[in-house]
C-alpha atoms as a PDB file:
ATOM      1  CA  UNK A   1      85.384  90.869 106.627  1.00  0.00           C
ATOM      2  CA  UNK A   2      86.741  90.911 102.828  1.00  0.00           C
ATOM      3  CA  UNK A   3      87.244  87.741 101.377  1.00  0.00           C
ATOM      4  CA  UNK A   4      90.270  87.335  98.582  1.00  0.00           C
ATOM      5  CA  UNK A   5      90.490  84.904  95.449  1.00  0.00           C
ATOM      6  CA  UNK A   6      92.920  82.692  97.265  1.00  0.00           C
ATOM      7  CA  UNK A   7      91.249  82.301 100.473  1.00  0.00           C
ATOM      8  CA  UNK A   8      93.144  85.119 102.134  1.00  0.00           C
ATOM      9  CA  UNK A   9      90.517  86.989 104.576  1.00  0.00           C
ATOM     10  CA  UNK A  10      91.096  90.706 105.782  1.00  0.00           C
ATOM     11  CA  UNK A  11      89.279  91.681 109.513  1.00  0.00           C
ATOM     12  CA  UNK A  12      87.395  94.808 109.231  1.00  0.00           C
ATOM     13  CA  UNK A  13      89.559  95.992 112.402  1.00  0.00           C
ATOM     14  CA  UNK A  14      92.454  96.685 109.706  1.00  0.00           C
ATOM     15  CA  UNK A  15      90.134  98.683 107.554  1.00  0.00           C
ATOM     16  CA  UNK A  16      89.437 101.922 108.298  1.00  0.00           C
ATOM     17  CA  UNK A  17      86.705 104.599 106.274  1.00  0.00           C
ATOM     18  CA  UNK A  18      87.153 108.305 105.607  1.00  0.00           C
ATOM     19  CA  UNK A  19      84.579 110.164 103.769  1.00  0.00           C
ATOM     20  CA  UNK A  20      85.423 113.833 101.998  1.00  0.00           C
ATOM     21  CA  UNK A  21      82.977 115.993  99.880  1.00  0.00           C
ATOM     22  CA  UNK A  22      82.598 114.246  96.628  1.00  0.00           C
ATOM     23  CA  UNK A  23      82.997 116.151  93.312  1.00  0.00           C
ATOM     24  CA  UNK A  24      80.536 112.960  91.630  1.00  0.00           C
ATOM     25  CA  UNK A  25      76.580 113.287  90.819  1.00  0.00           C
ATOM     26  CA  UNK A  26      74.282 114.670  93.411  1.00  0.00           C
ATOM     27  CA  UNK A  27      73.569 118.340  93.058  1.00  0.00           C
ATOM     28  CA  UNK A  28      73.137 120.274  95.763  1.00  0.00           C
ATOM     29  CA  UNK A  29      74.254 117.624  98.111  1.00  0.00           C
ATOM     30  CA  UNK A  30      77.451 117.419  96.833  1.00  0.00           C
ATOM     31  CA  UNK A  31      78.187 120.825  98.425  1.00  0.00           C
ATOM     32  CA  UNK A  32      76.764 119.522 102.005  1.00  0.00           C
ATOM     33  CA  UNK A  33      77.308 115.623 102.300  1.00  0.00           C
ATOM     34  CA  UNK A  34      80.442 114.278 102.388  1.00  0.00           C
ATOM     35  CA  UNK A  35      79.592 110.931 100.505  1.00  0.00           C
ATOM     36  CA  UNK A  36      83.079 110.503  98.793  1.00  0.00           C
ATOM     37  CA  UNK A  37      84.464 106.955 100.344  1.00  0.00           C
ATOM     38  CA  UNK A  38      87.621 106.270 101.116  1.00  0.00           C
ATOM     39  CA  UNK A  39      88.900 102.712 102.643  1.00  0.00           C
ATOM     40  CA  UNK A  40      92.559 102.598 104.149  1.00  0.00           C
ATOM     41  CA  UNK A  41      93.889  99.120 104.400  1.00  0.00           C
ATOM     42  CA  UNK A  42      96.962  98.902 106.707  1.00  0.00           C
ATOM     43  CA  UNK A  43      98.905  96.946 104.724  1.00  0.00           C
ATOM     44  CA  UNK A  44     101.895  96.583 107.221  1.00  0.00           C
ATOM     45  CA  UNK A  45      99.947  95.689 110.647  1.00  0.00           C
ATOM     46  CA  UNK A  46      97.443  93.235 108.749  1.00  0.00           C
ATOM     47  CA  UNK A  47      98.410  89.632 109.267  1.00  0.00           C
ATOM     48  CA  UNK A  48      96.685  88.229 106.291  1.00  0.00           C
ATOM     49  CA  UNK A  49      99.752  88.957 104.241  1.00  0.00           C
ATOM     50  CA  UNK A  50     102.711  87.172 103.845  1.00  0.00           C
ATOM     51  CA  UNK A  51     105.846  89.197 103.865  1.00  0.00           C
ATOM     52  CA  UNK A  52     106.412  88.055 100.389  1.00  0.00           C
ATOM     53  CA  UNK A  53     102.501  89.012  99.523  1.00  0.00           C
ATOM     54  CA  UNK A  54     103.197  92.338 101.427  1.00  0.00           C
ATOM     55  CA  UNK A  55     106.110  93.339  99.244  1.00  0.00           C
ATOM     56  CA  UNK A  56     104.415  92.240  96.030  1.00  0.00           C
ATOM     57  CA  UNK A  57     100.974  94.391  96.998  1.00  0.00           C
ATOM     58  CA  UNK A  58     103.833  97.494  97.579  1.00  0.00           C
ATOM     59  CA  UNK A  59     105.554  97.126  94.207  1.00  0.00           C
ATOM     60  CA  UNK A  60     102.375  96.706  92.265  1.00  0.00           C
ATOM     61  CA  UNK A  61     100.271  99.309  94.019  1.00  0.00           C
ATOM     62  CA  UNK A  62     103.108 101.740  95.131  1.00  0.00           C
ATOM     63  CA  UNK A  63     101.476 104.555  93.466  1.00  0.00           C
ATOM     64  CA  UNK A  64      98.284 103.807  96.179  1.00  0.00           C
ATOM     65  CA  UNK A  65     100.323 103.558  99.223  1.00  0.00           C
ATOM     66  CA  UNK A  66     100.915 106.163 101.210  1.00  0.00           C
ATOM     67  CA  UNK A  67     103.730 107.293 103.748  1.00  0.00           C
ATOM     68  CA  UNK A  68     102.680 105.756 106.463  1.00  0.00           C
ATOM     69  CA  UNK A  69     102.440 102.133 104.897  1.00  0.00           C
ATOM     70  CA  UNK A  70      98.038 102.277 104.280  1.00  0.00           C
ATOM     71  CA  UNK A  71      96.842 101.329 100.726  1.00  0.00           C
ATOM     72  CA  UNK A  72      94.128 104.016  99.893  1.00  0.00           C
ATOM     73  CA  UNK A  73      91.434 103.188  97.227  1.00  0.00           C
ATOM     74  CA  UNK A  74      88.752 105.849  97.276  1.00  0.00           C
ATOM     75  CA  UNK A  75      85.266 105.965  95.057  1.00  0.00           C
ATOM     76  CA  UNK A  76      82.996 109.151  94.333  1.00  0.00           C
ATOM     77  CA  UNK A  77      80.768 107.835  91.744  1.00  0.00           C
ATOM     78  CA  UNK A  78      77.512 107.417  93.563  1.00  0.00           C
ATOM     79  CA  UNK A  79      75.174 110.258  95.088  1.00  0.00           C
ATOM     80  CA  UNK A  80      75.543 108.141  98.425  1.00  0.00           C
ATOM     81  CA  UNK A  81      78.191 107.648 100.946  1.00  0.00           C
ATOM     82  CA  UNK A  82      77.315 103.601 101.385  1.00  0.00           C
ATOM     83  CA  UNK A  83      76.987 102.913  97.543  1.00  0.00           C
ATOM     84  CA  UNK A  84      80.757 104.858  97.167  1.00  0.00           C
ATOM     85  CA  UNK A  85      81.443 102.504 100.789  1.00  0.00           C
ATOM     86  CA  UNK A  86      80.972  99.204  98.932  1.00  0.00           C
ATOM     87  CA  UNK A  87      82.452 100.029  95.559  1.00  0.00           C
ATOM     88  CA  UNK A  88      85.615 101.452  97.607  1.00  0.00           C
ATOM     89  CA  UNK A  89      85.691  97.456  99.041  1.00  0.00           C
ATOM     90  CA  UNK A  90      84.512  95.976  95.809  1.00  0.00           C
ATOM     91  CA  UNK A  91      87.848  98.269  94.355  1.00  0.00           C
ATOM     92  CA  UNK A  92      90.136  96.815  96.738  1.00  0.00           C
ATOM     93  CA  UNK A  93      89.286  93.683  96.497  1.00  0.00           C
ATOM     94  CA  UNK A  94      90.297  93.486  93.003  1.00  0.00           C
ATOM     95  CA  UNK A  95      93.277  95.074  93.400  1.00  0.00           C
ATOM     96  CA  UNK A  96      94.729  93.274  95.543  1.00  0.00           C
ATOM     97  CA  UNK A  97      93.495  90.011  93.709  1.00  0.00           C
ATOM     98  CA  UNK A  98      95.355  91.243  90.465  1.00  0.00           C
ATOM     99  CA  UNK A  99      98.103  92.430  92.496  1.00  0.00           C
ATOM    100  CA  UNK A 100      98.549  88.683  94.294  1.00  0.00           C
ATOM    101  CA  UNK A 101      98.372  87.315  90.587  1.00  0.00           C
ATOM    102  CA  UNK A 102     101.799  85.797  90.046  1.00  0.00           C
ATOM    103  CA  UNK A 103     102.690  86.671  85.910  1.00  0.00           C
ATOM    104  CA  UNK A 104     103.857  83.642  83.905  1.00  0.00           C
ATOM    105  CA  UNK A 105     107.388  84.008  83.118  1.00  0.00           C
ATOM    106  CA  UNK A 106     108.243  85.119  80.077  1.00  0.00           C
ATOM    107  CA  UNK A 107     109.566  82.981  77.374  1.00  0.00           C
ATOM    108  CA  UNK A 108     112.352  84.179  75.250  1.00  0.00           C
ATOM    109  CA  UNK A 109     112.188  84.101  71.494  1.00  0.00           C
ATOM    110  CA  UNK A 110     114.374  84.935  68.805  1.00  0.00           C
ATOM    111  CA  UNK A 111     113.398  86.225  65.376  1.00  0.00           C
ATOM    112  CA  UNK A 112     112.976  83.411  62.448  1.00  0.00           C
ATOM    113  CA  UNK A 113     115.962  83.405  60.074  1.00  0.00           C
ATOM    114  CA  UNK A 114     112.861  84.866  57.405  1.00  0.00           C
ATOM    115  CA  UNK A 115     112.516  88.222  59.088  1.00  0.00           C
ATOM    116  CA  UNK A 116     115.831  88.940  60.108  1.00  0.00           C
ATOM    117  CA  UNK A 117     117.207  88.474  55.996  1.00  0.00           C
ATOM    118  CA  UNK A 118     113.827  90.758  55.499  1.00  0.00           C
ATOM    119  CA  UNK A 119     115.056  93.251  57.504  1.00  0.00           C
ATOM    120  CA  UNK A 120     118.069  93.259  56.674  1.00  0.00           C
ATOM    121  CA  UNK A 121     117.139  93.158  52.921  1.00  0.00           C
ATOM    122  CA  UNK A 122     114.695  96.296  53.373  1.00  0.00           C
ATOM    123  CA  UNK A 123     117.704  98.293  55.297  1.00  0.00           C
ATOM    124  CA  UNK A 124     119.913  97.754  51.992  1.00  0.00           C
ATOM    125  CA  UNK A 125     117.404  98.645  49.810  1.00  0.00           C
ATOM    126  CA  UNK A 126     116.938 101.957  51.967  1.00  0.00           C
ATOM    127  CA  UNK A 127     120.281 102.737  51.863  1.00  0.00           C
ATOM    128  CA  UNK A 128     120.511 101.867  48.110  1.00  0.00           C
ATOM    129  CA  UNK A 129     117.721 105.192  48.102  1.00  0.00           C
ATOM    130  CA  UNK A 130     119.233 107.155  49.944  1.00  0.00           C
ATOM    131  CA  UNK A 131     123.009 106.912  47.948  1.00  0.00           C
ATOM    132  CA  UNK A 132     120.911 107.392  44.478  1.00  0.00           C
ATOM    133  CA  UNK A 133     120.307 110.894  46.003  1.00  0.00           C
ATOM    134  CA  UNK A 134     124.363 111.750  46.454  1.00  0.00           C
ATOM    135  CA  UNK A 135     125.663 113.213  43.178  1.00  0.00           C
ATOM    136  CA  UNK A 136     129.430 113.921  43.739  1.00  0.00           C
ATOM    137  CA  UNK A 137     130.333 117.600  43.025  1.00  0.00           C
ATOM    138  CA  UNK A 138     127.147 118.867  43.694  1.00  0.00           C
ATOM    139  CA  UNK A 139     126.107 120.713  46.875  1.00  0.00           C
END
């Protein structure tokens, strides 16, 4: 059972583990053992979700979600398959605690009266440049 920042808990029966030949550390066992770990979360069956929490965890992980609606987070960096297990959970975990984070609402600013008259003042003197270089009758 995972456990999420806001109390949220995900059952282990909506998790489910594929493991693929890893391209990580390990020598010849890399070419025998297949200790890549892959953990698919079934993001539309799970009722741990909200449907407001659902869509938020499919706009901010869309790129991790596949066709049939399972977020995939996979991990290859350890010569064994239950090390790669765990850091796949630790992985998803995270993501879906930053992906639950709500973002403060932005605050809208305008630029001080100071900047604007320097920008402004560095565009004329630009274009002051640039006419010095226009002789009339030359070409």
């Amino acid at each position: 059972m995972l456990e999420l920042e806001n109390g949220i808990m995900i059952e282990d029966r909506w998790l489910d583990f594929a493991f693929s030949r890893s391209s990580g550390p390990g020598g010849q066992n890399v070419n025998k053992v297949n200790t890549r770990a892959t953990v698919l979360l079934n993001l539309q069956a799970c009722p741990a979700f909200t449907d407001s929490q659902k869509s938020r965890i499919r706009r901010r992980l869309a790129s991790r979600i596949d066709s049939r609606g399972r977020l995939m987070v996979s991990s290859q960096e350890f010569r064994s398959q239950t090390a790669n297990r765990n850091a796949a959970l630790e992985r998803l975990v995270e993501l879906l605690n930053e992906a639950m984070r709500k973002r403060p609402a932005r605050k809208k600013t305008r630029p001080s009266r100071a900047s604007v008259e320097r920008r402004l003042k560095a565009k004329k003197h630009r274009s002051q440049i640039k006419q010095s270089r226009f002789h009339p009758g030359q070409e």
